[in-house]
C-alpha atoms as a PDB file:
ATOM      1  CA  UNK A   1       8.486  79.611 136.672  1.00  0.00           C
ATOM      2  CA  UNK A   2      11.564  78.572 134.186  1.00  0.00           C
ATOM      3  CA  UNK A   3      14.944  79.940 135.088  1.00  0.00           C
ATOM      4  CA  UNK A   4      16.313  83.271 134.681  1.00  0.00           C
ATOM      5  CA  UNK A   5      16.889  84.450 130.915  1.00  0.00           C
ATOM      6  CA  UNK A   6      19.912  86.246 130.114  1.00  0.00           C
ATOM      7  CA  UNK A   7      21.702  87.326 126.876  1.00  0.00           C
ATOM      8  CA  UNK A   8      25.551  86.671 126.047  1.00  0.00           C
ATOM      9  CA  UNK A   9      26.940  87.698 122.150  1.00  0.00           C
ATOM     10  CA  UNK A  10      30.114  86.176 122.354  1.00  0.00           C
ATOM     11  CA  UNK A  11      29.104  82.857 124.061  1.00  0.00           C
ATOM     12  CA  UNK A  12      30.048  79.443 122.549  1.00  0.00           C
ATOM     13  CA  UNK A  13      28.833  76.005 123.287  1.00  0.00           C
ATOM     14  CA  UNK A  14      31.969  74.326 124.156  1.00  0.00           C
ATOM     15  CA  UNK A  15      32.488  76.617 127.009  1.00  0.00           C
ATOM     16  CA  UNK A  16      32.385  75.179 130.868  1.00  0.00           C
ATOM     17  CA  UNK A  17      32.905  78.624 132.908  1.00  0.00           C
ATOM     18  CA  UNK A  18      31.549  81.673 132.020  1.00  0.00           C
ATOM     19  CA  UNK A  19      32.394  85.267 133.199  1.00  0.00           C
ATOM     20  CA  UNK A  20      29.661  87.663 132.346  1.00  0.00           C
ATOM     21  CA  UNK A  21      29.312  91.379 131.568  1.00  0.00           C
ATOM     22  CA  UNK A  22      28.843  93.819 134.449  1.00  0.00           C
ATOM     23  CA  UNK A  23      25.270  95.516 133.380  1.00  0.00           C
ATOM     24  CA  UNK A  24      24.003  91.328 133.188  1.00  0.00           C
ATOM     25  CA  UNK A  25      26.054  90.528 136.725  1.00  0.00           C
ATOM     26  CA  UNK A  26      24.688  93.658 138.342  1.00  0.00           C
ATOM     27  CA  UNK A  27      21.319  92.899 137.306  1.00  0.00           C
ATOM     28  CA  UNK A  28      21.596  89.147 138.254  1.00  0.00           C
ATOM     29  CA  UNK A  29      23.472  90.116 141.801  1.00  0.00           C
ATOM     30  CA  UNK A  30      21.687  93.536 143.004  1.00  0.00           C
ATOM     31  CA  UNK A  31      18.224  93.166 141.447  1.00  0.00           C
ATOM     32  CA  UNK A  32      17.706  89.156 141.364  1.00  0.00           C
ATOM     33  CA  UNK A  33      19.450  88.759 144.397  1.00  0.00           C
ATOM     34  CA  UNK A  34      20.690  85.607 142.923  1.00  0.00           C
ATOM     35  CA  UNK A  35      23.380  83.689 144.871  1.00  0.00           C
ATOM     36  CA  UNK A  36      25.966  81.034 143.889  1.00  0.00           C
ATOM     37  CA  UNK A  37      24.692  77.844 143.197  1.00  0.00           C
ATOM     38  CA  UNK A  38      21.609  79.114 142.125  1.00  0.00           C
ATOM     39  CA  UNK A  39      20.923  78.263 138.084  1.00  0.00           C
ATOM     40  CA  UNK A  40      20.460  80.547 134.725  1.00  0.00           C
ATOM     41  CA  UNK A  41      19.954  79.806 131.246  1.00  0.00           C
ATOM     42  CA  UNK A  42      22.205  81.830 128.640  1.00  0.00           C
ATOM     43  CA  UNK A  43      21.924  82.705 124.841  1.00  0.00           C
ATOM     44  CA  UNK A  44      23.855  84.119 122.146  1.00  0.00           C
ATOM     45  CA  UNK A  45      20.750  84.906 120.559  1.00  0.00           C
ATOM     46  CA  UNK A  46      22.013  82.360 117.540  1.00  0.00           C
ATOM     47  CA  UNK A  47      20.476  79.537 118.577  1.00  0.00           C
ATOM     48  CA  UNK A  48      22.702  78.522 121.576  1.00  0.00           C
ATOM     49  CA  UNK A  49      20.854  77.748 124.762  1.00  0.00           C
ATOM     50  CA  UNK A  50      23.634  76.891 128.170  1.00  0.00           C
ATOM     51  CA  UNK A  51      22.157  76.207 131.566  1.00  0.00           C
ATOM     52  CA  UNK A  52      24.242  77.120 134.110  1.00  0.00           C
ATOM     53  CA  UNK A  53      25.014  78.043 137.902  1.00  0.00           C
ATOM     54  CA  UNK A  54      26.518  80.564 139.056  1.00  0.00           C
ATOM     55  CA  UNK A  55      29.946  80.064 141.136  1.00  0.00           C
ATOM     56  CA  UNK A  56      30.679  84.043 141.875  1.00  0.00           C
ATOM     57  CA  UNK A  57      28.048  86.141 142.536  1.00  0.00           C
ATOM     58  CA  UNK A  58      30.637  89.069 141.827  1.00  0.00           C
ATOM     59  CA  UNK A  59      28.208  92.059 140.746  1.00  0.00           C
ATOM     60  CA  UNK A  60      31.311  93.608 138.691  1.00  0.00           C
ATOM     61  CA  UNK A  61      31.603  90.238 136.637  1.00  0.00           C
ATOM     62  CA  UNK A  62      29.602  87.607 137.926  1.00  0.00           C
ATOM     63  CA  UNK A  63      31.395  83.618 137.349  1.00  0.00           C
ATOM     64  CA  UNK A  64      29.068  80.923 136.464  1.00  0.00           C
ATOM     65  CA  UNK A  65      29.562  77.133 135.319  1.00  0.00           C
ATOM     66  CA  UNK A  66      28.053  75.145 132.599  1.00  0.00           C
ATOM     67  CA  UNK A  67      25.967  72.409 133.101  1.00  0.00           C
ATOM     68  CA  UNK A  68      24.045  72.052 130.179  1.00  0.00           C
ATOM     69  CA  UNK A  69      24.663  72.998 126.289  1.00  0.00           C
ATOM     70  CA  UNK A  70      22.136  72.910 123.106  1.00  0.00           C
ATOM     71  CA  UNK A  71      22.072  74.221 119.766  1.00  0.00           C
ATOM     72  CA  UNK A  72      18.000  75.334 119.823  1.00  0.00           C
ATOM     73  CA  UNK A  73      16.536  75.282 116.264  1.00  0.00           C
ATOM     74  CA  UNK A  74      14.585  77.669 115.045  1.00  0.00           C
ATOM     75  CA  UNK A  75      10.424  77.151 115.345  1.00  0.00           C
ATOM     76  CA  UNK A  76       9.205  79.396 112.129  1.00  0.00           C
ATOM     77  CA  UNK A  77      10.572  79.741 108.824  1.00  0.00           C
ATOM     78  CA  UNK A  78      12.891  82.580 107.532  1.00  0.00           C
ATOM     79  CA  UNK A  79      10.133  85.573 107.594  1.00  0.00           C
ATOM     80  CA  UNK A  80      12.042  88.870 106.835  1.00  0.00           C
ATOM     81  CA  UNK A  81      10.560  92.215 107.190  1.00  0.00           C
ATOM     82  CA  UNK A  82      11.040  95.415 105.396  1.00  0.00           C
ATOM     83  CA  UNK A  83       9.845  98.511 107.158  1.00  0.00           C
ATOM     84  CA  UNK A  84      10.378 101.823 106.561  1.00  0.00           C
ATOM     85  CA  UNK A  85      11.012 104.329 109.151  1.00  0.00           C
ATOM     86  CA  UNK A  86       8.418 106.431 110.861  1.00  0.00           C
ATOM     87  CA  UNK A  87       8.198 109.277 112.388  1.00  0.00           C
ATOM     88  CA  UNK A  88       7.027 108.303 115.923  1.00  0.00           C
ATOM     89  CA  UNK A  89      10.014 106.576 117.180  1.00  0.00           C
ATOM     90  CA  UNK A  90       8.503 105.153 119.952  1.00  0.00           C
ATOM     91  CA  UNK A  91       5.688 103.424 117.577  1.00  0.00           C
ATOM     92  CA  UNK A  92       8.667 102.002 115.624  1.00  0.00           C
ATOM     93  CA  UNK A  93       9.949 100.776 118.931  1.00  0.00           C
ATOM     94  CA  UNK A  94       7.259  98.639 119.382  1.00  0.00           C
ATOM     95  CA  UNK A  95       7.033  97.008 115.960  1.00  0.00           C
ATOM     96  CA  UNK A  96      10.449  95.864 116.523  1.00  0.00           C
ATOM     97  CA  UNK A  97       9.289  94.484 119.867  1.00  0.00           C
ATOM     98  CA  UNK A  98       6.538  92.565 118.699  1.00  0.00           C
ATOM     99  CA  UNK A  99       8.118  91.395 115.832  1.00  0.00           C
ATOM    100  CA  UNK A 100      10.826  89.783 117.862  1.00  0.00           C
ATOM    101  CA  UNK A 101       8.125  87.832 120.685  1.00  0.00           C
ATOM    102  CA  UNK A 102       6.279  86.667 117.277  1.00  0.00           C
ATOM    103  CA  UNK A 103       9.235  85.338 115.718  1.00  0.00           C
ATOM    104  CA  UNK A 104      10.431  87.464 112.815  1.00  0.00           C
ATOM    105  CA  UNK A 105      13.769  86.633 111.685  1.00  0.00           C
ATOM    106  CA  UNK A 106      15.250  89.320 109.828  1.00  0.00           C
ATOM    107  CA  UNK A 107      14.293  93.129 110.134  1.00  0.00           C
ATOM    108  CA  UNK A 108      15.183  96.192 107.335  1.00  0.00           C
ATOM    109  CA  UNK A 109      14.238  99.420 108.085  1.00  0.00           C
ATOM    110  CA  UNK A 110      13.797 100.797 104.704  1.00  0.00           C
ATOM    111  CA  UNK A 111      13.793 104.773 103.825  1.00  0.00           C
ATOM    112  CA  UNK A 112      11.267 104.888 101.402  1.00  0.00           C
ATOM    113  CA  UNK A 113      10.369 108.516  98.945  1.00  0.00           C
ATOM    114  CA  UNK A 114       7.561 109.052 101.810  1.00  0.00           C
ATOM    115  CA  UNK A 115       9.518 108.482 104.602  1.00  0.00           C
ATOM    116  CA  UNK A 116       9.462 110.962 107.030  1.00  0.00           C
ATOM    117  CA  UNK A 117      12.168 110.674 109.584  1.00  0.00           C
ATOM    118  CA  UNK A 118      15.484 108.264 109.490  1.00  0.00           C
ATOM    119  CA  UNK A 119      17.206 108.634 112.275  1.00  0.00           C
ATOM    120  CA  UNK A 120      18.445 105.232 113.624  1.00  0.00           C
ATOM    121  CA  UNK A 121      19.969 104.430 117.016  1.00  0.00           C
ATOM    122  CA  UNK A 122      21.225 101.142 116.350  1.00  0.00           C
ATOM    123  CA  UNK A 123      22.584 100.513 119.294  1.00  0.00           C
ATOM    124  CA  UNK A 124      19.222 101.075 121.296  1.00  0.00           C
ATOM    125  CA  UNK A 125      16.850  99.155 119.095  1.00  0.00           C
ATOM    126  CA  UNK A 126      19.357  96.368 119.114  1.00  0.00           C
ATOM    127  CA  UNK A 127      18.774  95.900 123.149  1.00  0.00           C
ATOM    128  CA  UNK A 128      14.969  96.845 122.945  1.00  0.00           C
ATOM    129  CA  UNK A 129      15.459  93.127 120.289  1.00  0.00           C
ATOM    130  CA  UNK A 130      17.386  91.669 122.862  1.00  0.00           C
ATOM    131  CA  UNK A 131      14.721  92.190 125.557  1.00  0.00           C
ATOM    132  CA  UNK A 132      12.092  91.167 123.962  1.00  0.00           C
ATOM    133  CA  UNK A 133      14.043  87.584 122.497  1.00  0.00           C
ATOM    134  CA  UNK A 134      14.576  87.228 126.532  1.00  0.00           C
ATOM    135  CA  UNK A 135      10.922  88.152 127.851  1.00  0.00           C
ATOM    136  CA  UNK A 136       9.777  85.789 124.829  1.00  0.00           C
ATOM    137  CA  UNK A 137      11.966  82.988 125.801  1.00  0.00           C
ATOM    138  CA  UNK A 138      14.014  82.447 122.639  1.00  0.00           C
ATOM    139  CA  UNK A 139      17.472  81.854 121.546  1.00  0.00           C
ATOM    140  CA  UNK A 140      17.053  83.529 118.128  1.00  0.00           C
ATOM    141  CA  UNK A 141      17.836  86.856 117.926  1.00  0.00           C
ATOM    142  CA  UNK A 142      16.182  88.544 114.860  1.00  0.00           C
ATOM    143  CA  UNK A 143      18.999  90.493 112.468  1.00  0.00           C
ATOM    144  CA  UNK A 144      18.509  93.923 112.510  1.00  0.00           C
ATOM    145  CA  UNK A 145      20.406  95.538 109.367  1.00  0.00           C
ATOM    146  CA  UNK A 146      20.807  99.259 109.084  1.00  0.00           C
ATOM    147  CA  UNK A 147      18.321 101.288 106.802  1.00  0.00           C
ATOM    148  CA  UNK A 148      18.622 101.166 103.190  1.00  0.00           C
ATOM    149  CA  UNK A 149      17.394 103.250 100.416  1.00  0.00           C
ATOM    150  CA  UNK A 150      14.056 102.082  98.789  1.00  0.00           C
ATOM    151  CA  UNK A 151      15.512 102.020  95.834  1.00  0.00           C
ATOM    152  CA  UNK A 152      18.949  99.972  97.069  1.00  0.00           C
ATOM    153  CA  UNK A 153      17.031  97.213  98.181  1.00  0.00           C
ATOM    154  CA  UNK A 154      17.446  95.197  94.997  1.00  0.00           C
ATOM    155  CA  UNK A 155      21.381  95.982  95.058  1.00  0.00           C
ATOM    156  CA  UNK A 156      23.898  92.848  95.838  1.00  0.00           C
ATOM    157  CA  UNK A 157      25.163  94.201  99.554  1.00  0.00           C
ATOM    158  CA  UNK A 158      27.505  91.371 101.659  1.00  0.00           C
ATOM    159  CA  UNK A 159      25.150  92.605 104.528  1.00  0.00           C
ATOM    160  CA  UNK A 160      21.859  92.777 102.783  1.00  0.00           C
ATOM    161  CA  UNK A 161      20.478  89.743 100.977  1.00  0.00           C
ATOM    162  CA  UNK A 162      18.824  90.225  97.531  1.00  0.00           C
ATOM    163  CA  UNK A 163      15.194  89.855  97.087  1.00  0.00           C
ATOM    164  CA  UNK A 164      16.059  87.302  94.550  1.00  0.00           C
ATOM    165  CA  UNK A 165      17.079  85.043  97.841  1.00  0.00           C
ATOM    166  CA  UNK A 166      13.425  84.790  98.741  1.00  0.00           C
ATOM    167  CA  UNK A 167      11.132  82.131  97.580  1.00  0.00           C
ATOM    168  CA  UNK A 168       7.807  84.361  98.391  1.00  0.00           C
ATOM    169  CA  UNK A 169       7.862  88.280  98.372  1.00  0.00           C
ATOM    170  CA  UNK A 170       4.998  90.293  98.778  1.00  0.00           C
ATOM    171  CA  UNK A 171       4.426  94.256  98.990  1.00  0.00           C
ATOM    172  CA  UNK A 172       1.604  95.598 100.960  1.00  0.00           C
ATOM    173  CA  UNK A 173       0.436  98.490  99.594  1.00  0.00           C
ATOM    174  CA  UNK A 174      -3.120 100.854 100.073  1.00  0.00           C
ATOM    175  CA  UNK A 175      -3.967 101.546  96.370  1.00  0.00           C
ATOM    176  CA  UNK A 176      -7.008 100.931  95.145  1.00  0.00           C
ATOM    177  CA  UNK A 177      -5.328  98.373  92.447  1.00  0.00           C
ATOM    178  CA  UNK A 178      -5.367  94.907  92.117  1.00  0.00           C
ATOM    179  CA  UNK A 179      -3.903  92.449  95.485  1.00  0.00           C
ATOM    180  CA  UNK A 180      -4.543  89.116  97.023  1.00  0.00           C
ATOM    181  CA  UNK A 181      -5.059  89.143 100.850  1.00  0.00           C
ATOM    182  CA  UNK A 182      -1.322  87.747 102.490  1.00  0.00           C
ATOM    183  CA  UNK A 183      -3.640  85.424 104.061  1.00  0.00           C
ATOM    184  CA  UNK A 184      -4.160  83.268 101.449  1.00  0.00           C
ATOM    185  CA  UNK A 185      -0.852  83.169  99.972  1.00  0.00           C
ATOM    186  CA  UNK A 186       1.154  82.658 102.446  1.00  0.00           C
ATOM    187  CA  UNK A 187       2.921  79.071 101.369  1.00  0.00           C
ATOM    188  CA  UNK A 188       3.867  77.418 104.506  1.00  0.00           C
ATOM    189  CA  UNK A 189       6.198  74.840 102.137  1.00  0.00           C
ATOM    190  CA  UNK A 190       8.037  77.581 101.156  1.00  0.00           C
ATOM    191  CA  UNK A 191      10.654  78.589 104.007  1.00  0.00           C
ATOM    192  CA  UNK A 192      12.149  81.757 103.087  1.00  0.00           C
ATOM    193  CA  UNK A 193       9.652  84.653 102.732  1.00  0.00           C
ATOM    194  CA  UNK A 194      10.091  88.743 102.966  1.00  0.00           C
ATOM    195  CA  UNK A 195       6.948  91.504 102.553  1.00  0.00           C
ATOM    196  CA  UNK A 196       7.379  95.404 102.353  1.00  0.00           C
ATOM    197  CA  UNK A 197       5.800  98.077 104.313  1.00  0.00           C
ATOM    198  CA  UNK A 198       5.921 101.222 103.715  1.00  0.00           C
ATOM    199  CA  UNK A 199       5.789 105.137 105.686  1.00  0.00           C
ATOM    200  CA  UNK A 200       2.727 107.315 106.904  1.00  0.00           C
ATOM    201  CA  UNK A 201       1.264 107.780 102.891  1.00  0.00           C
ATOM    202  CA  UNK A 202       2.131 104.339 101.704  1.00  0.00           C
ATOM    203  CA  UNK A 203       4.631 103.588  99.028  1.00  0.00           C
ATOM    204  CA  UNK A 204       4.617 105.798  95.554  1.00  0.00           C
ATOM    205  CA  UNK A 205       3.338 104.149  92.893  1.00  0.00           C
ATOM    206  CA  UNK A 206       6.892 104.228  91.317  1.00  0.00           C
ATOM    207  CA  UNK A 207       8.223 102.243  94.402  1.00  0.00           C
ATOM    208  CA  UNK A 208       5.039  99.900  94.235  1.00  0.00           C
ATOM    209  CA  UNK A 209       6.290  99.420  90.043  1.00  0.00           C
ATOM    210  CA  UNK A 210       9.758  98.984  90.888  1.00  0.00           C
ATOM    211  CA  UNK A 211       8.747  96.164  93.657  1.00  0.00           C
ATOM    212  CA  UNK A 212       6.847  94.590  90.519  1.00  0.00           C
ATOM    213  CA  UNK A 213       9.242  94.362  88.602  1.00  0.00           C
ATOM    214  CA  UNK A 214      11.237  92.657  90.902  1.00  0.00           C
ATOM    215  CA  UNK A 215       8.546  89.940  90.903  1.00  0.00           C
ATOM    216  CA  UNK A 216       6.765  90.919  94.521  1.00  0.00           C
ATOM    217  CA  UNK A 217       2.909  90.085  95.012  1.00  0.00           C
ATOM    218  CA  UNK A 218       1.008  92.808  95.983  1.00  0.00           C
ATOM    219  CA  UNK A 219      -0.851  91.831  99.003  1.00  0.00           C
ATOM    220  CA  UNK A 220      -3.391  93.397 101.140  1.00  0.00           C
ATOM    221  CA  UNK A 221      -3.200  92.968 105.214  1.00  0.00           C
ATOM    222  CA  UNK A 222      -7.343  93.049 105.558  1.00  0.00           C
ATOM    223  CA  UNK A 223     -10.038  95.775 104.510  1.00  0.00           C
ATOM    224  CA  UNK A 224      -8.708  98.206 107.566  1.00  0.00           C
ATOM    225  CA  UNK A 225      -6.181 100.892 106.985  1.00  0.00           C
ATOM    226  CA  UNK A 226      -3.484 100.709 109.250  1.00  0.00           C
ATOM    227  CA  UNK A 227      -0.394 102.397 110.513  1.00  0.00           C
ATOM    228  CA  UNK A 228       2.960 101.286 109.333  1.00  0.00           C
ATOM    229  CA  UNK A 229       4.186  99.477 113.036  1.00  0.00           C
ATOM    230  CA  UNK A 230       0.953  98.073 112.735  1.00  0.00           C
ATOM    231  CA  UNK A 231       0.804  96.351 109.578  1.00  0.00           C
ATOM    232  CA  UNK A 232       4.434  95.178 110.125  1.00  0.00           C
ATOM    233  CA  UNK A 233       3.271  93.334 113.527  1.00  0.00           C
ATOM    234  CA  UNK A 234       0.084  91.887 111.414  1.00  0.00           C
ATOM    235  CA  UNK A 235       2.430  90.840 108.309  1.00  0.00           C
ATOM    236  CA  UNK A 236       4.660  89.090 111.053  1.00  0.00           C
ATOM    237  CA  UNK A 237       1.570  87.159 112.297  1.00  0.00           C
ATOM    238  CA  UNK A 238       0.421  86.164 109.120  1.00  0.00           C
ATOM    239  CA  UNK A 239       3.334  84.869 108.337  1.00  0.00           C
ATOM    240  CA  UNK A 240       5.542  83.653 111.474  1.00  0.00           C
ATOM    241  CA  UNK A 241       1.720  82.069 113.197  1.00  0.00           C
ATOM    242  CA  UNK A 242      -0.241  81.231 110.376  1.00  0.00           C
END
Protein backbone atom coordinates (compact mmCIF):
# COMPACT_ATOMS: atom_id res chain seq x y z
CA UNK A 1 0.00 0.00 0.00
CA UNK A 2 1.70 3.55 -1.12
CA UNK A 3 1.72 6.26 1.48
CA UNK A 4 -0.95 8.41 2.66
CA UNK A 5 -2.35 11.03 0.00
CA UNK A 6 -3.08 14.38 1.10
CA UNK A 7 -3.89 17.74 -0.61
CA UNK A 8 -2.06 21.21 0.13
CA UNK A 9 -3.05 24.54 -2.34
CA UNK A 10 -0.51 26.72 -1.24
CA UNK A 11 2.45 24.24 -1.14
CA UNK A 12 5.74 24.95 -3.01
CA UNK A 13 8.61 22.74 -3.86
CA UNK A 14 11.37 24.53 -2.26
CA UNK A 15 9.81 24.11 1.06
CA UNK A 16 11.62 21.77 3.93
CA UNK A 17 8.88 22.03 6.88
CA UNK A 18 5.46 22.07 6.40
CA UNK A 19 2.57 23.06 8.79
CA UNK A 20 -0.71 21.77 7.57
CA UNK A 21 -4.39 22.76 7.81
CA UNK A 22 -6.43 21.54 10.77
CA UNK A 23 -9.39 19.49 8.82
CA UNK A 24 -5.96 17.51 6.93
CA UNK A 25 -4.04 17.29 10.61
CA UNK A 26 -7.20 16.10 12.31
CA UNK A 27 -7.80 13.62 9.77
CA UNK A 28 -4.10 12.48 9.64
CA UNK A 29 -3.87 12.53 13.76
CA UNK A 30 -7.50 11.27 15.00
CA UNK A 31 -8.57 9.05 12.08
CA UNK A 32 -5.04 7.69 10.66
CA UNK A 33 -3.66 7.56 13.89
CA UNK A 34 -0.50 8.56 12.26
CA UNK A 35 2.48 9.39 14.54
CA UNK A 36 5.71 11.39 14.05
CA UNK A 37 8.13 9.90 12.01
CA UNK A 38 5.74 8.16 10.13
CA UNK A 39 5.75 9.37 6.13
CA UNK A 40 3.02 11.19 3.69
CA UNK A 41 3.07 12.31 0.27
CA UNK A 42 1.62 15.96 -0.44
CA UNK A 43 0.20 17.81 -3.57
CA UNK A 44 -0.80 21.10 -4.67
CA UNK A 45 -2.82 19.48 -7.13
CA UNK A 46 -0.42 21.41 -9.91
CA UNK A 47 1.80 18.93 -10.47
CA UNK A 48 3.92 19.07 -7.23
CA UNK A 49 4.42 15.76 -5.50
CA UNK A 50 6.64 16.20 -1.63
CA UNK A 51 7.22 13.13 0.47
CA UNK A 52 7.43 13.83 3.80
CA UNK A 53 7.35 12.83 7.65
CA UNK A 54 5.69 14.13 9.99
CA UNK A 55 7.62 15.84 13.10
CA UNK A 56 4.28 17.05 15.17
CA UNK A 57 1.51 15.03 15.21
CA UNK A 58 -0.41 18.25 16.54
CA UNK A 59 -4.17 17.48 15.42
CA UNK A 60 -4.81 21.46 15.41
CA UNK A 61 -1.86 21.90 12.82
CA UNK A 62 0.07 18.96 12.33
CA UNK A 63 4.31 19.78 11.47
CA UNK A 64 5.89 17.62 8.95
CA UNK A 65 9.43 17.69 7.11
CA UNK A 66 10.38 17.29 3.56
CA UNK A 67 12.27 14.64 2.33
CA UNK A 68 11.54 14.39 -1.10
CA UNK A 69 10.36 17.05 -3.91
CA UNK A 70 9.14 16.49 -7.75
CA UNK A 71 7.45 18.40 -10.27
CA UNK A 72 5.01 15.23 -11.64
CA UNK A 73 4.08 15.75 -15.34
CA UNK A 74 1.02 15.30 -16.54
CA UNK A 75 0.10 11.55 -18.20
CA UNK A 76 -2.84 12.66 -20.85
CA UNK A 77 -3.13 15.51 -23.01
CA UNK A 78 -5.13 18.77 -22.33
CA UNK A 79 -8.86 17.16 -22.60
CA UNK A 80 -11.36 19.92 -21.51
CA UNK A 81 -14.93 19.31 -20.89
CA UNK A 82 -17.98 21.37 -21.32
CA UNK A 83 -21.03 20.25 -19.44
CA UNK A 84 -24.00 21.79 -18.79
CA UNK A 85 -25.76 21.64 -15.58
CA UNK A 86 -28.38 19.14 -14.62
CA UNK A 87 -30.89 18.89 -12.60
CA UNK A 88 -29.92 15.93 -10.34
CA UNK A 89 -27.11 17.39 -8.47
CA UNK A 90 -25.95 14.42 -7.14
CA UNK A 91 -25.64 12.82 -10.86
CA UNK A 92 -23.54 15.93 -11.68
CA UNK A 93 -21.52 15.07 -8.64
CA UNK A 94 -20.41 12.09 -10.00
CA UNK A 95 -19.43 13.20 -13.50
CA UNK A 96 -17.11 15.50 -11.88
CA UNK A 97 -15.78 12.55 -9.89
CA UNK A 98 -15.11 10.36 -12.61
CA UNK A 99 -13.86 12.81 -14.73
CA UNK A 100 -11.15 13.69 -12.29
CA UNK A 101 -9.90 9.57 -11.57
CA UNK A 102 -9.91 9.42 -15.61
CA UNK A 103 -7.86 12.34 -16.07
CA UNK A 104 -9.81 15.29 -17.46
CA UNK A 105 -8.03 18.43 -17.24
CA UNK A 106 -10.26 21.24 -17.45
CA UNK A 107 -14.09 21.20 -16.51
CA UNK A 108 -17.00 24.07 -17.67
CA UNK A 109 -20.22 23.68 -16.52
CA UNK A 110 -22.11 25.31 -19.22
CA UNK A 111 -25.92 26.70 -18.85
CA UNK A 112 -27.23 25.82 -21.98
CA UNK A 113 -31.23 27.15 -23.45
CA UNK A 114 -32.32 23.52 -22.03
CA UNK A 115 -30.74 23.64 -18.96
CA UNK A 116 -32.74 22.99 -16.19
CA UNK A 117 -31.19 23.93 -12.92
CA UNK A 118 -27.81 26.16 -12.28
CA UNK A 119 -27.19 26.32 -9.04
CA UNK A 120 -23.42 25.87 -8.32
CA UNK A 121 -21.69 25.28 -4.98
CA UNK A 122 -18.29 25.86 -5.95
CA UNK A 123 -16.84 25.39 -3.02
CA UNK A 124 -18.26 21.73 -2.57
CA UNK A 125 -17.60 20.37 -6.02
CA UNK A 126 -14.14 21.79 -5.72
CA UNK A 127 -13.37 19.20 -2.63
CA UNK A 128 -15.59 16.34 -4.16
CA UNK A 129 -12.32 17.17 -7.29
CA UNK A 130 -9.96 17.16 -4.67
CA UNK A 131 -11.00 13.73 -3.34
CA UNK A 132 -11.18 12.07 -6.12
CA UNK A 133 -7.37 13.56 -7.56
CA UNK A 134 -6.32 11.93 -3.97
CA UNK A 135 -8.27 8.45 -4.13
CA UNK A 136 -6.87 8.41 -7.88
CA UNK A 137 -3.39 9.09 -6.91
CA UNK A 138 -2.60 12.23 -8.91
CA UNK A 139 -0.99 15.51 -8.54
CA UNK A 140 -3.15 17.25 -11.18
CA UNK A 141 -6.00 18.81 -10.08
CA UNK A 142 -8.55 19.34 -12.94
CA UNK A 143 -9.70 23.35 -13.25
CA UNK A 144 -13.05 23.75 -12.45
CA UNK A 145 -14.31 27.27 -13.89
CA UNK A 146 -17.66 28.64 -12.91
CA UNK A 147 -20.72 28.18 -15.35
CA UNK A 148 -20.98 30.18 -18.36
CA UNK A 149 -23.71 31.03 -20.68
CA UNK A 150 -24.00 28.76 -23.83
CA UNK A 151 -23.84 31.42 -25.77
CA UNK A 152 -20.58 33.19 -23.82
CA UNK A 153 -18.53 30.37 -24.46
CA UNK A 154 -16.94 31.80 -27.59
CA UNK A 155 -16.30 35.25 -25.65
CA UNK A 156 -12.41 36.21 -24.79
CA UNK A 157 -12.73 35.76 -20.68
CA UNK A 158 -9.01 36.00 -18.67
CA UNK A 159 -10.59 32.92 -16.86
CA UNK A 160 -12.13 31.07 -19.71
CA UNK A 161 -10.03 30.07 -22.71
CA UNK A 162 -11.51 30.51 -26.24
CA UNK A 163 -12.49 27.60 -28.27
CA UNK A 164 -10.16 28.96 -30.80
CA UNK A 165 -7.26 27.65 -28.18
CA UNK A 166 -8.18 24.09 -29.03
CA UNK A 167 -6.66 22.10 -31.76
CA UNK A 168 -9.77 19.46 -31.85
CA UNK A 169 -13.39 20.46 -30.73
CA UNK A 170 -16.20 18.35 -31.03
CA UNK A 171 -20.05 18.72 -29.97
CA UNK A 172 -22.01 15.72 -29.10
CA UNK A 173 -25.28 16.11 -29.95
CA UNK A 174 -28.65 13.47 -30.39
CA UNK A 175 -30.08 14.76 -33.73
CA UNK A 176 -30.73 12.67 -36.25
CA UNK A 177 -28.13 14.79 -38.58
CA UNK A 178 -24.97 14.09 -39.86
CA UNK A 179 -21.73 13.06 -37.04
CA UNK A 180 -18.65 10.96 -36.93
CA UNK A 181 -18.34 8.65 -33.86
CA UNK A 182 -15.53 10.62 -31.25
CA UNK A 183 -13.97 7.35 -31.55
CA UNK A 184 -12.50 7.69 -34.62
CA UNK A 185 -11.46 11.16 -34.51
CA UNK A 186 -9.96 11.49 -31.68
CA UNK A 187 -6.16 12.63 -32.86
CA UNK A 188 -3.87 11.48 -30.23
CA UNK A 189 -0.99 13.97 -32.01
CA UNK A 190 -3.03 16.66 -31.29
CA UNK A 191 -2.67 17.68 -27.44
CA UNK A 192 -5.22 20.15 -26.70
CA UNK A 193 -8.82 18.93 -27.25
CA UNK A 194 -12.44 20.17 -25.70
CA UNK A 195 -16.14 18.41 -26.61
CA UNK A 196 -19.64 19.81 -25.50
CA UNK A 197 -22.41 18.17 -23.73
CA UNK A 198 -25.37 19.32 -23.30
CA UNK A 199 -28.78 19.18 -20.56
CA UNK A 200 -31.70 16.55 -20.20
CA UNK A 201 -33.18 17.42 -24.14
CA UNK A 202 -29.84 17.90 -25.76
CA UNK A 203 -28.64 21.13 -27.21
CA UNK A 204 -31.16 23.36 -29.58
CA UNK A 205 -30.43 23.21 -32.88
CA UNK A 206 -29.48 26.97 -32.69
CA UNK A 207 -26.76 26.09 -30.04
CA UNK A 208 -25.71 22.94 -32.20
CA UNK A 209 -25.40 25.94 -35.41
CA UNK A 210 -23.68 28.32 -33.33
CA UNK A 211 -21.04 25.43 -32.18
CA UNK A 212 -20.66 25.01 -36.13
CA UNK A 213 -19.87 27.90 -36.82
CA UNK A 214 -17.29 28.02 -34.48
CA UNK A 215 -15.70 25.12 -36.39
CA UNK A 216 -16.74 22.08 -33.76
CA UNK A 217 -17.24 18.41 -35.22
CA UNK A 218 -20.29 17.00 -34.42
CA UNK A 219 -19.63 13.72 -32.89
CA UNK A 220 -21.68 10.92 -31.69
CA UNK A 221 -20.67 8.97 -28.23
CA UNK A 222 -22.13 5.36 -29.68
CA UNK A 223 -25.74 4.28 -30.95
CA UNK A 224 -27.12 4.47 -27.07
CA UNK A 225 -28.82 7.51 -25.74
CA UNK A 226 -27.41 8.61 -22.69
CA UNK A 227 -27.74 10.97 -19.82
CA UNK A 228 -25.70 14.09 -19.72
CA UNK A 229 -23.10 12.85 -16.52
CA UNK A 230 -22.96 9.96 -18.56
CA UNK A 231 -21.83 10.98 -21.82
CA UNK A 232 -19.41 13.46 -20.14
CA UNK A 233 -17.65 10.37 -18.23
CA UNK A 234 -17.69 8.40 -21.81
CA UNK A 235 -16.32 11.64 -23.78
CA UNK A 236 -13.56 11.72 -20.97
CA UNK A 237 -12.67 8.06 -21.76
CA UNK A 238 -12.57 8.43 -25.26
CA UNK A 239 -10.46 10.94 -25.06
CA UNK A 240 -8.15 10.94 -21.77
CA UNK A 241 -7.77 6.52 -22.36
CA UNK A 242 -8.05 6.07 -25.86
Amino acid sequence: MGLPFFYKEDLVASGTDVVLDEPTSKHMVQVLRMQNGEQLQLTNGNGILLTAEITDNNRKKCSVKVIRSVNEQRTTNNISIAISLIKNTTRFEWFLEKATEIGVTEIIPLICERTEKTVFKYERLKSILVSAMLQSQQCWLPVLHEPVPFGKLWQSSKNLPKPDDYQQKFIAHCLDSAKRNLKDMNNESLSSKIILIGPEGDFTPAEIDQAMQHHFIAVSLGNNRLRTETAGVAAAALLCLA
